[in-house]
Protein backbone atom coordinates (compact mmCIF):
# COMPACT_ATOMS: atom_id res chain seq x y z
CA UNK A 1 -26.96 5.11 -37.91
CA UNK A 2 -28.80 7.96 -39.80
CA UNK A 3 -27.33 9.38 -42.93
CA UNK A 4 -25.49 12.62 -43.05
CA UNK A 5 -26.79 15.27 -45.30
CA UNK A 6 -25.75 18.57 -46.35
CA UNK A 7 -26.37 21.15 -48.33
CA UNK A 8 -23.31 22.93 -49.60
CA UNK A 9 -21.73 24.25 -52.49
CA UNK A 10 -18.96 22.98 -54.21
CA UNK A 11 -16.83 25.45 -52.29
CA UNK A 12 -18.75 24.66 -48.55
CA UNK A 13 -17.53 20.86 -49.50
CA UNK A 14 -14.07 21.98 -50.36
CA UNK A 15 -13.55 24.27 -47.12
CA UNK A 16 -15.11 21.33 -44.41
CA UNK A 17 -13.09 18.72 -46.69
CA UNK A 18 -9.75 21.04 -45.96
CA UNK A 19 -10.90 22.24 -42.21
CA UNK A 20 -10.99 18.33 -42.07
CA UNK A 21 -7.56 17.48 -43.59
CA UNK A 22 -6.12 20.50 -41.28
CA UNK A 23 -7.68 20.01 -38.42
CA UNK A 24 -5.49 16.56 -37.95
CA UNK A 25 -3.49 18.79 -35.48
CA UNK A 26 -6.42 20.44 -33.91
CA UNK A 27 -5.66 23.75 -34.95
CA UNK A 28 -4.97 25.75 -38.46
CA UNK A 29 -2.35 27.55 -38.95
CA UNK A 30 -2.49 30.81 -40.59
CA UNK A 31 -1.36 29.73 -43.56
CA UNK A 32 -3.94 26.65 -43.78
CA UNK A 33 -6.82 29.84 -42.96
CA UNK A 34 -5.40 31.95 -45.68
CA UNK A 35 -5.53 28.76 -48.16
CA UNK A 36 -9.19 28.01 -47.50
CA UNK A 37 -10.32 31.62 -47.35
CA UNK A 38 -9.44 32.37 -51.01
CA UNK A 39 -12.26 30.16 -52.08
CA UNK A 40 -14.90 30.40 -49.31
CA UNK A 41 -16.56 34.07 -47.85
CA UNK A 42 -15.68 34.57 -44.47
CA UNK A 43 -19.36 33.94 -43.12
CA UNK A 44 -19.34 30.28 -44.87
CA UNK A 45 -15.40 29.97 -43.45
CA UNK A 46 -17.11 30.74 -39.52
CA UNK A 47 -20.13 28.89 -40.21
CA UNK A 48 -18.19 25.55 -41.71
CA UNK A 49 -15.86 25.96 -38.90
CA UNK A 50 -18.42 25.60 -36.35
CA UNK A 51 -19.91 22.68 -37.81
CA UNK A 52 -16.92 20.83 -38.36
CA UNK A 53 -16.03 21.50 -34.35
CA UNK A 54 -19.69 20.12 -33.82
CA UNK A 55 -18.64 16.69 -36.04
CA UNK A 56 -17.07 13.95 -34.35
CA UNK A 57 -14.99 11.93 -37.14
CA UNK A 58 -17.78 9.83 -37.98
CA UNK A 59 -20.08 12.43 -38.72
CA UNK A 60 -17.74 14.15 -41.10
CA UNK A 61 -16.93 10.98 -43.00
CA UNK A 62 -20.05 10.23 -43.52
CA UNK A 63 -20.75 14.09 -44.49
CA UNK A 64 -17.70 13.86 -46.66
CA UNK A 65 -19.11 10.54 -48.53
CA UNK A 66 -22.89 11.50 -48.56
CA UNK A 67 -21.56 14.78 -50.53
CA UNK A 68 -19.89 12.77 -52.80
CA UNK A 69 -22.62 10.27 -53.62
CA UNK A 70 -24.76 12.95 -54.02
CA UNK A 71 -22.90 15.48 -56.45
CA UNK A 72 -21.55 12.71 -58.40
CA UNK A 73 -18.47 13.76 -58.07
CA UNK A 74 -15.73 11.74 -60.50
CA UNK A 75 -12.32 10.07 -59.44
CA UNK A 76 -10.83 12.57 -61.19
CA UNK A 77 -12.30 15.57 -59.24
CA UNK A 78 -11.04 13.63 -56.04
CA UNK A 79 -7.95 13.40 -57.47
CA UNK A 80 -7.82 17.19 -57.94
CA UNK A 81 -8.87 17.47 -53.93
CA UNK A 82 -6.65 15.52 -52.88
CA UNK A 83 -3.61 17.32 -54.55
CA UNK A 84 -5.17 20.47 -53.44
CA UNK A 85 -4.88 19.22 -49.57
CA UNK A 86 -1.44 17.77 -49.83
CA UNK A 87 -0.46 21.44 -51.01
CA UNK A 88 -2.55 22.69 -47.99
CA UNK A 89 -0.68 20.39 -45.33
CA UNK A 90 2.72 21.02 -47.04
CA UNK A 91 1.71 24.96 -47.21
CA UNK A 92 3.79 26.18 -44.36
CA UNK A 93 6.65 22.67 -43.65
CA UNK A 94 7.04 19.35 -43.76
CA UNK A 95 3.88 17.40 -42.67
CA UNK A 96 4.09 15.85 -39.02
CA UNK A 97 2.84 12.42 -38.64
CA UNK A 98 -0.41 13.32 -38.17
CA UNK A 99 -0.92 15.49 -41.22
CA UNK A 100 0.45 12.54 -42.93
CA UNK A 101 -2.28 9.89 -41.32
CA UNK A 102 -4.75 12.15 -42.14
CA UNK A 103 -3.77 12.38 -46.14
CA UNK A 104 -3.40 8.71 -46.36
CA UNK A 105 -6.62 8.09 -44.26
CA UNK A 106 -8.43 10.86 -46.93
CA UNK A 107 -6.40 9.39 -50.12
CA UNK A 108 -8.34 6.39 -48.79
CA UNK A 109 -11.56 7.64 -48.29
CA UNK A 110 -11.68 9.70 -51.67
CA UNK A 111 -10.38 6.91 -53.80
CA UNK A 112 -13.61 5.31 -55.38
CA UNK A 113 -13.66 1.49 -56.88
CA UNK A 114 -14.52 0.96 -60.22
């Protein structure tokens, strides 16, 4: 399988990362937009939006982990994402099961071994 690549920002990364995390349900909710608007323009919120529709899991794993790899990113910066998306899935109620998968499957994902 060929490598994903990307070339985002920080803040692209952040906004496909939490499009990910919310899309568990296959659909935002207005609350989950509003969260992931205040730190992405609305033209990178569309265009991430459509990619991430594009992805099929696989893809935006592999997205998710070539990003990391690349920027370096530290266990403690993926510790910081991954409290920001448990306050994005608890934004508006309790979690369902699915939002819940999804945080355990990403606490997995984003945890890195030493």
């Amino acid at each position: 399988m060929e490598t994903q690549t990307t070339t985002w920002t920080f803040r692209e990364f952040k906004a496909y990362l939490f499009l990910y995390a919310a899309n568990s349900k296959h659909f935002e909710t207005q609350e989950e937009k509003n969260k992931i608007h205040s730190f992405v323009h609305n033209h990178s919120y569309r265009q991430i939006h459509r990619e991430i529709e594009q992805d099929n899991d696989y893809q935006s794993i592999q997205k998710i982990l070539s990003y990391i790899e690349k920027e370096k990113l530290k266990q403690t910066d993926l510790d910081k994402l991954l409290a920001e998306i448990r306050e994005l899935i608890n934004v508006n109620y309790k979690p369902d099961l699915l939002e819940e998968n999804m945080f355990l499957a990403l606490k997995h994902l984003l945890h890195k071994s030493n």
